[in-house]
PDB file of N, CA and C in Angstrom:
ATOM      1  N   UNK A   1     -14.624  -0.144   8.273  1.00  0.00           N
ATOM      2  CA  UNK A   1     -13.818  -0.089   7.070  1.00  0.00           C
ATOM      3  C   UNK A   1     -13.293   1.318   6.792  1.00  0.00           C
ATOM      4  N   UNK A   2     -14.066   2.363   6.835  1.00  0.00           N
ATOM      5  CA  UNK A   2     -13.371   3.758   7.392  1.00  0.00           C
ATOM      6  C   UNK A   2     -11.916   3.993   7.959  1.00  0.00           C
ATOM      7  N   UNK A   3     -11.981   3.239   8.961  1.00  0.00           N
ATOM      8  CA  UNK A   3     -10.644   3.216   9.391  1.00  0.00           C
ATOM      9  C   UNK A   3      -9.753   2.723   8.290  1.00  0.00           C
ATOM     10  N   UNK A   4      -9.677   1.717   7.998  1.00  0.00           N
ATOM     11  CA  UNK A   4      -9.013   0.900   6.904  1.00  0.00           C
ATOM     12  C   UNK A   4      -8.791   1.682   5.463  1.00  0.00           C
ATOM     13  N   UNK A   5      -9.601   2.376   5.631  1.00  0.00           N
ATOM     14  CA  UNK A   5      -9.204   3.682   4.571  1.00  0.00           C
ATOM     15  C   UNK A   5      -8.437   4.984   4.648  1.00  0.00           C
ATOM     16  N   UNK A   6      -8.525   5.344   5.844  1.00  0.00           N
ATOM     17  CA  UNK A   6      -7.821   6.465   6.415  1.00  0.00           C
ATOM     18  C   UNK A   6      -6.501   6.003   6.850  1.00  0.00           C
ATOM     19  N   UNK A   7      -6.290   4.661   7.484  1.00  0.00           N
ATOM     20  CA  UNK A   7      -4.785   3.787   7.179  1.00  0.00           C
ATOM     21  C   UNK A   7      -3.965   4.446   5.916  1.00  0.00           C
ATOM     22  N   UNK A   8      -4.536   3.664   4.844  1.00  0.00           N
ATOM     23  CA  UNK A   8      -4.221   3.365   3.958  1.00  0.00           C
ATOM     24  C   UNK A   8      -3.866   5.014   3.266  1.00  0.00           C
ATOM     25  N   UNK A   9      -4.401   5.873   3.534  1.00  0.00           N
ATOM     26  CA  UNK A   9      -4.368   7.108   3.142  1.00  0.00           C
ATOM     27  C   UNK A   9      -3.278   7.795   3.695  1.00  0.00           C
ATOM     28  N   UNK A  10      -3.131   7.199   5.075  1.00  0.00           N
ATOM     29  CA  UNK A  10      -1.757   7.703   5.838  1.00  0.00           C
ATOM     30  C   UNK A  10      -0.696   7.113   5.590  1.00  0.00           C
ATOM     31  N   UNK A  11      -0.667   6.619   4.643  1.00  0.00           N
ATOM     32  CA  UNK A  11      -0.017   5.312   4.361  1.00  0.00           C
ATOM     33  C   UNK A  11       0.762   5.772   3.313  1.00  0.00           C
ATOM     34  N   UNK A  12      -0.089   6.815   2.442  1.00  0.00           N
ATOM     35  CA  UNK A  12      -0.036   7.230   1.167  1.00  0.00           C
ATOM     36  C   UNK A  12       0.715   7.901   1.080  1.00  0.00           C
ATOM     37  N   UNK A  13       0.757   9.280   2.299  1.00  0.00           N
ATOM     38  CA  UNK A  13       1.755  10.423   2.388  1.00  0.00           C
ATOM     39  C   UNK A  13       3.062   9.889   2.548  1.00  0.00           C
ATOM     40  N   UNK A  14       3.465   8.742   3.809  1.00  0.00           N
ATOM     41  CA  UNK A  14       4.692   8.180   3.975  1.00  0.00           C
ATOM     42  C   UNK A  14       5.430   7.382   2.771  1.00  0.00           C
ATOM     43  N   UNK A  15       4.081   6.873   1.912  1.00  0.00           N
ATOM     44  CA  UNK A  15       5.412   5.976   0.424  1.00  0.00           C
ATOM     45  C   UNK A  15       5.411   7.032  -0.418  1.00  0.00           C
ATOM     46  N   UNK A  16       4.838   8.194  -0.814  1.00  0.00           N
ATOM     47  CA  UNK A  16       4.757   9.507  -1.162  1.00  0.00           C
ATOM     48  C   UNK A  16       6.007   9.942  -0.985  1.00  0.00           C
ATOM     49  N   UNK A  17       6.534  10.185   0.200  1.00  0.00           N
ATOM     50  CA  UNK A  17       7.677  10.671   1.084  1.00  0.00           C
ATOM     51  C   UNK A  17       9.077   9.620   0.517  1.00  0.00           C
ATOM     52  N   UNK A  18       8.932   8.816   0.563  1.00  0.00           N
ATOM     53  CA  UNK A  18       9.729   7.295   0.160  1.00  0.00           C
ATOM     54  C   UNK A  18       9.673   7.375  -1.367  1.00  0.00           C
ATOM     55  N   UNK A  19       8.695   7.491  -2.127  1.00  0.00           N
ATOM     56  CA  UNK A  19       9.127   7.095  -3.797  1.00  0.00           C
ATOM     57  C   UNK A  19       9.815   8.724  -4.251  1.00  0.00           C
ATOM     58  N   UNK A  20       9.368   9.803  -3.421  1.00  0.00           N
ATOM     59  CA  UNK A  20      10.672  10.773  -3.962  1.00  0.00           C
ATOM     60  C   UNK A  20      11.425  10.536  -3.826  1.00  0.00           C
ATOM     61  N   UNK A  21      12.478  10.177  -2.758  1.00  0.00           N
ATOM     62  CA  UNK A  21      13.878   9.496  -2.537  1.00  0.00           C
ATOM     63  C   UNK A  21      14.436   8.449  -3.891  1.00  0.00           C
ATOM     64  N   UNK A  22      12.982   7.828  -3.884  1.00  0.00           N
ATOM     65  CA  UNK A  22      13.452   6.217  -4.467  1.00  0.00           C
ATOM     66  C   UNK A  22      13.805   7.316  -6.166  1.00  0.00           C
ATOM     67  N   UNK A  23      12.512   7.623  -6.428  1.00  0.00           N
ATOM     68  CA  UNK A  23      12.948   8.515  -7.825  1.00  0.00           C
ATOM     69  C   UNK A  23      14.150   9.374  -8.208  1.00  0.00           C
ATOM     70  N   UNK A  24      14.888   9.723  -7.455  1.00  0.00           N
ATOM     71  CA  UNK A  24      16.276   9.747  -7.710  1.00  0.00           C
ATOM     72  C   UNK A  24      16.846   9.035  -8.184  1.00  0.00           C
ATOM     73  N   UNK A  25      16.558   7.843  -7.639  1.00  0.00           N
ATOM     74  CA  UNK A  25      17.808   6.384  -8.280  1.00  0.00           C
ATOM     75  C   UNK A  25      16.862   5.551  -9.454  1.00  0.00           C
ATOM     76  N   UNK A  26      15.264   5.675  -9.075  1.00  0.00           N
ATOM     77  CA  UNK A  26      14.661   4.741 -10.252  1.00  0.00           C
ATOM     78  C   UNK A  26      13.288   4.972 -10.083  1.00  0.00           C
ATOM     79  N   UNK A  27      12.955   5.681 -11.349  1.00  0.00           N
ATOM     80  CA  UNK A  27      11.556   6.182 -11.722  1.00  0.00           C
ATOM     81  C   UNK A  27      10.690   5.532 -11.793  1.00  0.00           C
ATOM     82  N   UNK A  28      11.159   4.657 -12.299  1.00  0.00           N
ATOM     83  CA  UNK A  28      10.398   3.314 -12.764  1.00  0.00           C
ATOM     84  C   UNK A  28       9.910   2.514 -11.127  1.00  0.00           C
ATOM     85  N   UNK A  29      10.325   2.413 -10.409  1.00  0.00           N
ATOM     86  CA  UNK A  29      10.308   2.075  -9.433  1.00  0.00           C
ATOM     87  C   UNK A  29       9.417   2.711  -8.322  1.00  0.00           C
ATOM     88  N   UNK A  30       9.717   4.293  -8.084  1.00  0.00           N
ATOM     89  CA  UNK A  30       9.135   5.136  -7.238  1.00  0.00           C
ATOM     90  C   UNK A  30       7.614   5.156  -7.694  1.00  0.00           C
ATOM     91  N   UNK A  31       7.459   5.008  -9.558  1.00  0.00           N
ATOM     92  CA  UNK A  31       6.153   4.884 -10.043  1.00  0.00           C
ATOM     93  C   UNK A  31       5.287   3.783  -9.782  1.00  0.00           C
ATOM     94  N   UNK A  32       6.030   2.936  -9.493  1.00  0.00           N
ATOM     95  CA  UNK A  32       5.179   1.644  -9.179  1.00  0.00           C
ATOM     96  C   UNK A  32       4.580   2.101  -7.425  1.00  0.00           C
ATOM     97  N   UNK A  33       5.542   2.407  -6.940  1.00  0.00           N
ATOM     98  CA  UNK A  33       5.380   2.026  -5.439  1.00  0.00           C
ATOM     99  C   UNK A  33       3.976   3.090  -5.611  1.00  0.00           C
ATOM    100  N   UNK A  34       3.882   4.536  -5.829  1.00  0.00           N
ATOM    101  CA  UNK A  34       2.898   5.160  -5.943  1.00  0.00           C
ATOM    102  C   UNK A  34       1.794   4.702  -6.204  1.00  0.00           C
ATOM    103  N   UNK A  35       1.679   4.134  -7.315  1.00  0.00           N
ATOM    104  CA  UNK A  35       0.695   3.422  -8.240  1.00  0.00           C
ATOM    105  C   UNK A  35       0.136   2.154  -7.073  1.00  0.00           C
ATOM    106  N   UNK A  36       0.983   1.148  -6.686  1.00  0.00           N
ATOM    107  CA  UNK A  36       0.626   0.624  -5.621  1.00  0.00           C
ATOM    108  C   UNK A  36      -0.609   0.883  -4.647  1.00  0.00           C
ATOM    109  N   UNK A  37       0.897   2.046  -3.678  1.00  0.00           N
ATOM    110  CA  UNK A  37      -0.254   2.579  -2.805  1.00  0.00           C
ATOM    111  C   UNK A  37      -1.401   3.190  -3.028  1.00  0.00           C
ATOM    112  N   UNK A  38      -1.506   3.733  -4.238  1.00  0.00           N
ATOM    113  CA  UNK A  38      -3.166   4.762  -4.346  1.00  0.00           C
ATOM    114  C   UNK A  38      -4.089   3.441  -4.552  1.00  0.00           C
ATOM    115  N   UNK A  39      -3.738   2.222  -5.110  1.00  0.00           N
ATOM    116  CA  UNK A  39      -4.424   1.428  -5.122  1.00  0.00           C
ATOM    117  C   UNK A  39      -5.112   0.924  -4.057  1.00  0.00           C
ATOM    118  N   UNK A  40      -4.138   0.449  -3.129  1.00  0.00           N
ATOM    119  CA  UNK A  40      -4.742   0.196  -1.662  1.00  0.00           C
ATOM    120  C   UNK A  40      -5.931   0.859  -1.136  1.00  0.00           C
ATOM    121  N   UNK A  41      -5.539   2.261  -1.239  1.00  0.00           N
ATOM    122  CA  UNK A  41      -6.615   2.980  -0.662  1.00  0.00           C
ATOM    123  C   UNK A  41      -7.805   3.225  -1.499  1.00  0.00           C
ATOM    124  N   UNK A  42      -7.492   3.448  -3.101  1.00  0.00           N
ATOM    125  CA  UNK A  42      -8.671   3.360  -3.656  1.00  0.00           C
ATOM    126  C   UNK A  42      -9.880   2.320  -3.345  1.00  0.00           C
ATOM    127  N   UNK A  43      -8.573   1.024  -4.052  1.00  0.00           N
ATOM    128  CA  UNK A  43      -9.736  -0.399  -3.749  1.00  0.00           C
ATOM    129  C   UNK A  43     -10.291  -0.326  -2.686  1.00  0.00           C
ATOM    130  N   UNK A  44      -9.642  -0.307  -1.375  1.00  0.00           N
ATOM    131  CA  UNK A  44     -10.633  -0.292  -0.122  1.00  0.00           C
ATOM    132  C   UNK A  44     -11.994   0.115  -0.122  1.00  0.00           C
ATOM    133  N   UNK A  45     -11.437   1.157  -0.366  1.00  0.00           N
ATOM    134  CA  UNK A  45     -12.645   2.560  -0.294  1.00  0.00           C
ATOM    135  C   UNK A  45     -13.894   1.796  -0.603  1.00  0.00           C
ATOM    136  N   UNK A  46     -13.539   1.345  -2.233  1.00  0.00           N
ATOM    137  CA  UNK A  46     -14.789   0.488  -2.986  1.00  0.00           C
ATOM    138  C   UNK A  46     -15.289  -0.530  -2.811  1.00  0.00           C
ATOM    139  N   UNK A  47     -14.311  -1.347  -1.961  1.00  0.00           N
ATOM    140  CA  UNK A  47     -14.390  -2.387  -1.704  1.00  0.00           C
ATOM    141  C   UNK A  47     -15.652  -2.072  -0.429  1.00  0.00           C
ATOM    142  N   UNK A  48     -15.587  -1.094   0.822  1.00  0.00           N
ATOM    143  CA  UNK A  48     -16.430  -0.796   1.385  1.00  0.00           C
ATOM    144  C   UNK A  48     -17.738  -0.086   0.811  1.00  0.00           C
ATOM    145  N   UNK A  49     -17.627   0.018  -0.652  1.00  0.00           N
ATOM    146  CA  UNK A  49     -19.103   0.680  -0.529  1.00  0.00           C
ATOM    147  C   UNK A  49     -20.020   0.201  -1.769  1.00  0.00           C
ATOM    148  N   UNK A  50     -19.130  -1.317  -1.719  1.00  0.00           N
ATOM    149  CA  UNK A  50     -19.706  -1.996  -2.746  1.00  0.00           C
ATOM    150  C   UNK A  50     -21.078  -3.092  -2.075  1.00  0.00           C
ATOM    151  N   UNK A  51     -22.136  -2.906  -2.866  1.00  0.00           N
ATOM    152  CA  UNK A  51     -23.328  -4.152  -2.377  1.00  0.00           C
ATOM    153  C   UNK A  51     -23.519  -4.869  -3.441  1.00  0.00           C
ATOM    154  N   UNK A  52     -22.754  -4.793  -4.485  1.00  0.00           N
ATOM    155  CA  UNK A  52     -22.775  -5.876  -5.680  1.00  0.00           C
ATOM    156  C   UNK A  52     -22.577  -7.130  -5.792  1.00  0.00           C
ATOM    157  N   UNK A  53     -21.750  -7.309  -4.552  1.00  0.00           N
ATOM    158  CA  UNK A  53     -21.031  -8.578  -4.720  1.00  0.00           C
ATOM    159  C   UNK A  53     -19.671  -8.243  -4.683  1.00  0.00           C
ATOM    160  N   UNK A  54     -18.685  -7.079  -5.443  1.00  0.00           N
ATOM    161  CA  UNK A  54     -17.675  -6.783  -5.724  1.00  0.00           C
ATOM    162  C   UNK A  54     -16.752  -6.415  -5.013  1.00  0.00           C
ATOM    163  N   UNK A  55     -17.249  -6.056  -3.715  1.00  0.00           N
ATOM    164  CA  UNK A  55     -16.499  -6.081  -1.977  1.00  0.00           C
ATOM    165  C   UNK A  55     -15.243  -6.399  -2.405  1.00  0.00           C
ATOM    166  N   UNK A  56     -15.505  -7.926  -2.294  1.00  0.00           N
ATOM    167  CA  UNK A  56     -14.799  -8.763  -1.732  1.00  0.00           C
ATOM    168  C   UNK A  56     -13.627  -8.469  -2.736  1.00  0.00           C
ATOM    169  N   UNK A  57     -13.496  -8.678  -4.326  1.00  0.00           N
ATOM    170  CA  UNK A  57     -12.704  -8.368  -5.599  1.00  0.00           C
ATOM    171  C   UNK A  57     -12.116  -7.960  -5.049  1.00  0.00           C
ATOM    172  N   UNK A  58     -12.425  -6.050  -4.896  1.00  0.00           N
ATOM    173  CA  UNK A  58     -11.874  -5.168  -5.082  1.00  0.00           C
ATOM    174  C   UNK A  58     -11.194  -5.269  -3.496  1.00  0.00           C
ATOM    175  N   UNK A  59     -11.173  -5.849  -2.345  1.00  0.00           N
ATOM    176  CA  UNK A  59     -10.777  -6.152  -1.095  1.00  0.00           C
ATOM    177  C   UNK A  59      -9.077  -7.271  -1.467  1.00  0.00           C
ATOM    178  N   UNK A  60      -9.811  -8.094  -2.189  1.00  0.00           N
ATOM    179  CA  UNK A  60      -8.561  -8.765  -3.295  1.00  0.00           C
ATOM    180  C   UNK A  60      -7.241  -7.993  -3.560  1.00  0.00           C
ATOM    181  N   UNK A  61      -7.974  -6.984  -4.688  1.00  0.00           N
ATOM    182  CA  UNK A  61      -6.986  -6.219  -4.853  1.00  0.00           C
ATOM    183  C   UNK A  61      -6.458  -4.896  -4.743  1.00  0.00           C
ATOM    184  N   UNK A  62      -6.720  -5.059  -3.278  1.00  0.00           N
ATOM    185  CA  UNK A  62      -6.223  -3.734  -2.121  1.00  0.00           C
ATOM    186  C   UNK A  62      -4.989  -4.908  -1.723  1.00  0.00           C
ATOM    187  N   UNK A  63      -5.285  -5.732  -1.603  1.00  0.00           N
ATOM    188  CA  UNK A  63      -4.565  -6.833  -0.669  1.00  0.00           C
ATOM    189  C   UNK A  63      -3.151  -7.115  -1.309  1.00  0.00           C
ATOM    190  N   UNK A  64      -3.574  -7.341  -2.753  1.00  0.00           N
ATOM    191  CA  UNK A  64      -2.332  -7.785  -3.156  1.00  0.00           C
ATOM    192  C   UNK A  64      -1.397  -6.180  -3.635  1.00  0.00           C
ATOM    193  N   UNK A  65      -1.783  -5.498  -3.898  1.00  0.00           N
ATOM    194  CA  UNK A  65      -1.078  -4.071  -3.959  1.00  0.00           C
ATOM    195  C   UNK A  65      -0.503  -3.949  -2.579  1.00  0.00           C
ATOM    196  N   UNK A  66      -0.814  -3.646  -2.066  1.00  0.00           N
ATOM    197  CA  UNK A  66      -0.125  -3.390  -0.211  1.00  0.00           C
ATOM    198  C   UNK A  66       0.628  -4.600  -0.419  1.00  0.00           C
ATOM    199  N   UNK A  67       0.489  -5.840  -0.578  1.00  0.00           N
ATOM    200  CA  UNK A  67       1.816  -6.933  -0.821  1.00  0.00           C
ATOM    201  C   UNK A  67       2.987  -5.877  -1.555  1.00  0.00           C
ATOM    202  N   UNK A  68       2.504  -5.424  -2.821  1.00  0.00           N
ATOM    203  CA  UNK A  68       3.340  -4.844  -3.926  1.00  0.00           C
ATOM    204  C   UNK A  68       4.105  -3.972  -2.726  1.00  0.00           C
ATOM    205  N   UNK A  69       3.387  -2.919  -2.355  1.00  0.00           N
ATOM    206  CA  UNK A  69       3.803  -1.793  -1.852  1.00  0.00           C
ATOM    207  C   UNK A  69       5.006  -2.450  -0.893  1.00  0.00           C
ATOM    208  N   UNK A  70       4.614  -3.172   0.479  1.00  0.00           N
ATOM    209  CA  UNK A  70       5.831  -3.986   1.171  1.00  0.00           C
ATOM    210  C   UNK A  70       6.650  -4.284   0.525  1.00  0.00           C
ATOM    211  N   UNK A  71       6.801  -5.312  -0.171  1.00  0.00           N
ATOM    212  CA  UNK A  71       8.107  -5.748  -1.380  1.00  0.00           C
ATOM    213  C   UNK A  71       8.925  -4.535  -2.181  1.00  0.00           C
ATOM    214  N   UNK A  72       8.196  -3.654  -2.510  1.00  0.00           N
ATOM    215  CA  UNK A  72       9.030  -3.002  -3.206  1.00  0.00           C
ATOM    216  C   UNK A  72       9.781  -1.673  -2.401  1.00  0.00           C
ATOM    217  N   UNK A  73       9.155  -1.183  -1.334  1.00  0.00           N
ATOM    218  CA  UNK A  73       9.385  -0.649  -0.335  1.00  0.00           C
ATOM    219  C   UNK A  73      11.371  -1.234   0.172  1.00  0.00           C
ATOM    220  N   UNK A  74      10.938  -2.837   0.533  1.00  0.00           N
ATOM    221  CA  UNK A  74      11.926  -3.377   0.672  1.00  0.00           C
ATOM    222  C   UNK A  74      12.992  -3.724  -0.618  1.00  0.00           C
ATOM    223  N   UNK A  75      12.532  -3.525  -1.488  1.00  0.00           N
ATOM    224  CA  UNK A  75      13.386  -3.675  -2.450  1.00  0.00           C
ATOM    225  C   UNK A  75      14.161  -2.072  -2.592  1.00  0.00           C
ATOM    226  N   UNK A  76      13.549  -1.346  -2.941  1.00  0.00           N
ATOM    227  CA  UNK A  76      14.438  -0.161  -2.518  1.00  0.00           C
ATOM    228  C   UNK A  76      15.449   0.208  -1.429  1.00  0.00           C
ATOM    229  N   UNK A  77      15.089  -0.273  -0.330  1.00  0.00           N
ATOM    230  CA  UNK A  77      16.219  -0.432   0.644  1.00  0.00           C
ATOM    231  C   UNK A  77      17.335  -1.164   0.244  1.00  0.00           C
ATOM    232  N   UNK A  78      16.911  -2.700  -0.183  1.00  0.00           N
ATOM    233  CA  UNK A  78      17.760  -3.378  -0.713  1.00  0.00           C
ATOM    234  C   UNK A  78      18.405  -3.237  -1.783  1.00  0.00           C
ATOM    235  N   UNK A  79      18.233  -2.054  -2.839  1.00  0.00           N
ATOM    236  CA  UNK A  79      18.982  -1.583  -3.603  1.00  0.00           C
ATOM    237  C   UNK A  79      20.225  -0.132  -3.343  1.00  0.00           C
ATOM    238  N   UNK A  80      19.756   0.100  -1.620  1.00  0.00           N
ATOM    239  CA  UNK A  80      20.340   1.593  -1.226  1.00  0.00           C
ATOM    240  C   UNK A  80      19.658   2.771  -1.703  1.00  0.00           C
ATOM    241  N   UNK A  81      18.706   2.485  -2.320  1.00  0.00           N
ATOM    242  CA  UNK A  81      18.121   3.506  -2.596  1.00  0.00           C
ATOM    243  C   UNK A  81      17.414   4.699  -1.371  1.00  0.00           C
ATOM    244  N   UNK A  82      17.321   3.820  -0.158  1.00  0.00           N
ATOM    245  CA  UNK A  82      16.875   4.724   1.169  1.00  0.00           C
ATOM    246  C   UNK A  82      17.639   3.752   2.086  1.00  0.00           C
ATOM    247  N   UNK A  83      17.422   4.825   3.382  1.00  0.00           N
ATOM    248  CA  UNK A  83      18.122   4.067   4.432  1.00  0.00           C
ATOM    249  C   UNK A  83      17.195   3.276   5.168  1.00  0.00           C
ATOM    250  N   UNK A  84      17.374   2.577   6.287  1.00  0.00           N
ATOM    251  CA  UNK A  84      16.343   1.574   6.692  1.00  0.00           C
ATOM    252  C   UNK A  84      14.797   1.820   6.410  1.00  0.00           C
ATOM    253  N   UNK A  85      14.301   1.324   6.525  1.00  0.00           N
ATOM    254  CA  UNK A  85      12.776   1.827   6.367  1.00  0.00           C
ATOM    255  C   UNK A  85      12.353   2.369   7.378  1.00  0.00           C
ATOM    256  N   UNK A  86      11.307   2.482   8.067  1.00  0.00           N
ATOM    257  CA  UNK A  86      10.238   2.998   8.987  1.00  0.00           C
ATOM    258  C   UNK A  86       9.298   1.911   9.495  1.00  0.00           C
ATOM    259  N   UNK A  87       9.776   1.510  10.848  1.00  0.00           N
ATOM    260  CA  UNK A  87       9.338   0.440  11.358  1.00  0.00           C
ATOM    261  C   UNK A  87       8.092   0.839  11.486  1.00  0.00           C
ATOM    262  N   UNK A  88       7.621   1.845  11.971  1.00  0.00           N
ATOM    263  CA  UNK A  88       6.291   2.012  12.260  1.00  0.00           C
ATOM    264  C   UNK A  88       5.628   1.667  10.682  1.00  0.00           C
ATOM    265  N   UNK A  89       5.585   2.435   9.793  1.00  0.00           N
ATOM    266  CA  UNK A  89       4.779   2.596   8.467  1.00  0.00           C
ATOM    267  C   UNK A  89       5.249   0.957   8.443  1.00  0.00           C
ATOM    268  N   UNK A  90       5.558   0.054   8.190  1.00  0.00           N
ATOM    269  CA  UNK A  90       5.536  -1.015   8.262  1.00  0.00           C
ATOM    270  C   UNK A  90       5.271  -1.956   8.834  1.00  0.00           C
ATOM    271  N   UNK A  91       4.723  -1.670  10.151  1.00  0.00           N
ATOM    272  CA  UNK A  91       3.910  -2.081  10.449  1.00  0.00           C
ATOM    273  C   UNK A  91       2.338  -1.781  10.220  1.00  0.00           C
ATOM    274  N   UNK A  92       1.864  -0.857   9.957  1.00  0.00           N
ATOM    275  CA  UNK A  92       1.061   0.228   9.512  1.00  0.00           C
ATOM    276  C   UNK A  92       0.710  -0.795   8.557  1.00  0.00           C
ATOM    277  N   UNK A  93       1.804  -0.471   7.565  1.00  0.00           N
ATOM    278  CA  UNK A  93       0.883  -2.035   6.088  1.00  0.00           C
ATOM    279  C   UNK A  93       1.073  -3.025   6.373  1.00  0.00           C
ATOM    280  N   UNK A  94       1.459  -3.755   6.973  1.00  0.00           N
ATOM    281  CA  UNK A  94       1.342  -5.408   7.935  1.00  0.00           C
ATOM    282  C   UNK A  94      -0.235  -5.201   8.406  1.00  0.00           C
ATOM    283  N   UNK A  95      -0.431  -4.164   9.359  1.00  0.00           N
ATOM    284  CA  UNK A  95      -1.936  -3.839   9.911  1.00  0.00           C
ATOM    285  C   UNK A  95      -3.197  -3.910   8.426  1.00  0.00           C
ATOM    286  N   UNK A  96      -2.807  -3.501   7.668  1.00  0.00           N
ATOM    287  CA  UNK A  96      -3.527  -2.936   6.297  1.00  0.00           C
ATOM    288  C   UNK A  96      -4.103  -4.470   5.952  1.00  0.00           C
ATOM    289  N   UNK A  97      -2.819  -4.934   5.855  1.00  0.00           N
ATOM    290  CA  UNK A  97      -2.753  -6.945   5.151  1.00  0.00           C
ATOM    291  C   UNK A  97      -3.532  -7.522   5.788  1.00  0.00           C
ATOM    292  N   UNK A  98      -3.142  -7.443   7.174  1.00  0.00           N
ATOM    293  CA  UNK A  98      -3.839  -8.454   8.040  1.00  0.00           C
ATOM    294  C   UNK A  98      -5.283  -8.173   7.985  1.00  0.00           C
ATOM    295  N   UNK A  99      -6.088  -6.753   7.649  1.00  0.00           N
ATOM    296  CA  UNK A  99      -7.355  -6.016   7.754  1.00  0.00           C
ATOM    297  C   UNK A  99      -7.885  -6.884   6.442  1.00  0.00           C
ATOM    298  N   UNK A 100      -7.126  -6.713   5.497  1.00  0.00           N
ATOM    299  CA  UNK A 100      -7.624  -6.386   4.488  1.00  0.00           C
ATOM    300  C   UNK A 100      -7.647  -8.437   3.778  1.00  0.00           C
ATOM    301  N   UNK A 101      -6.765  -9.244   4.706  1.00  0.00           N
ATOM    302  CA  UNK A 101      -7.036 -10.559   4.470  1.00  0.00           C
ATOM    303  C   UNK A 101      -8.404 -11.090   4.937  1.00  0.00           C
ATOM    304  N   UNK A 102      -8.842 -10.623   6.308  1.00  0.00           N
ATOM    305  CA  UNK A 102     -10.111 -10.723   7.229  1.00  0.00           C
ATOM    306  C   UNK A 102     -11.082 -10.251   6.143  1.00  0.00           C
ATOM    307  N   UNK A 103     -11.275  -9.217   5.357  1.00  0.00           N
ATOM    308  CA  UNK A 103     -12.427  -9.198   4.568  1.00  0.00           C
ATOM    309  C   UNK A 103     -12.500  -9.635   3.539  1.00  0.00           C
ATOM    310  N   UNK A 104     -10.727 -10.162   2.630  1.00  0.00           N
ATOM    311  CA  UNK A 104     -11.360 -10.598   1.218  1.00  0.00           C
ATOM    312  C   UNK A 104     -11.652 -11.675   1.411  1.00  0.00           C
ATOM    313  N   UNK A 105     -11.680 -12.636   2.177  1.00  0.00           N
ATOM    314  CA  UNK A 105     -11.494 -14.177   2.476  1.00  0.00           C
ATOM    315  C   UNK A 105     -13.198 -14.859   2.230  1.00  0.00           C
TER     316      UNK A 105
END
């Protein structure tokens, strides 16, 4: 799960990189995507170092934030707000999803 955190962290600098752009055209927007991603990586984190039971939750909602983060990622493109995306970093959070479906399940 380490790994899955350090993803997600690299993950962080690249929509980092992306919601400055986006914040030019919409604050509101670049704030979400941020907010998003720190989520991902937070929840993970906890999600790995939870023995409560709460894993899995907080694995939940790493999962559906990285959804957020994809969608809105693409929604910024789709508004012109950036130019194509970054196939790699997108796959990168496809990798995240697919990780992060295997443990909340």
């Amino acid at each position: 799960m380490l790994k899955l955190t350090e993803n997600a962290i690299g993950c962080c600098r690249d929509v980092g990189r992306i919601a400055k752009l986006v914040a030019k055209h919409d604050r509101s927007l670049a704030d979400q995507l941020r907010r998003a991603m720190a989520s991902v990586a937070l929840n993970a984190a906890e999600g790995t170092g939870a023995h409560d039971g709460n894993g899995r939750m907080r694995f939940r909602i790493a999962l559906g934030s990285a959804r957020e983060v994809d969608v809105a990622l693409r929604v910024a493109e789709a508004f012109g707000y950036v130019e194509a995306l970054d196939v790699e970093l997108m796959k990168r959070l496809d990798g995240i999803c697919a990780a992060l479906w295997k443990v909340a399940r």
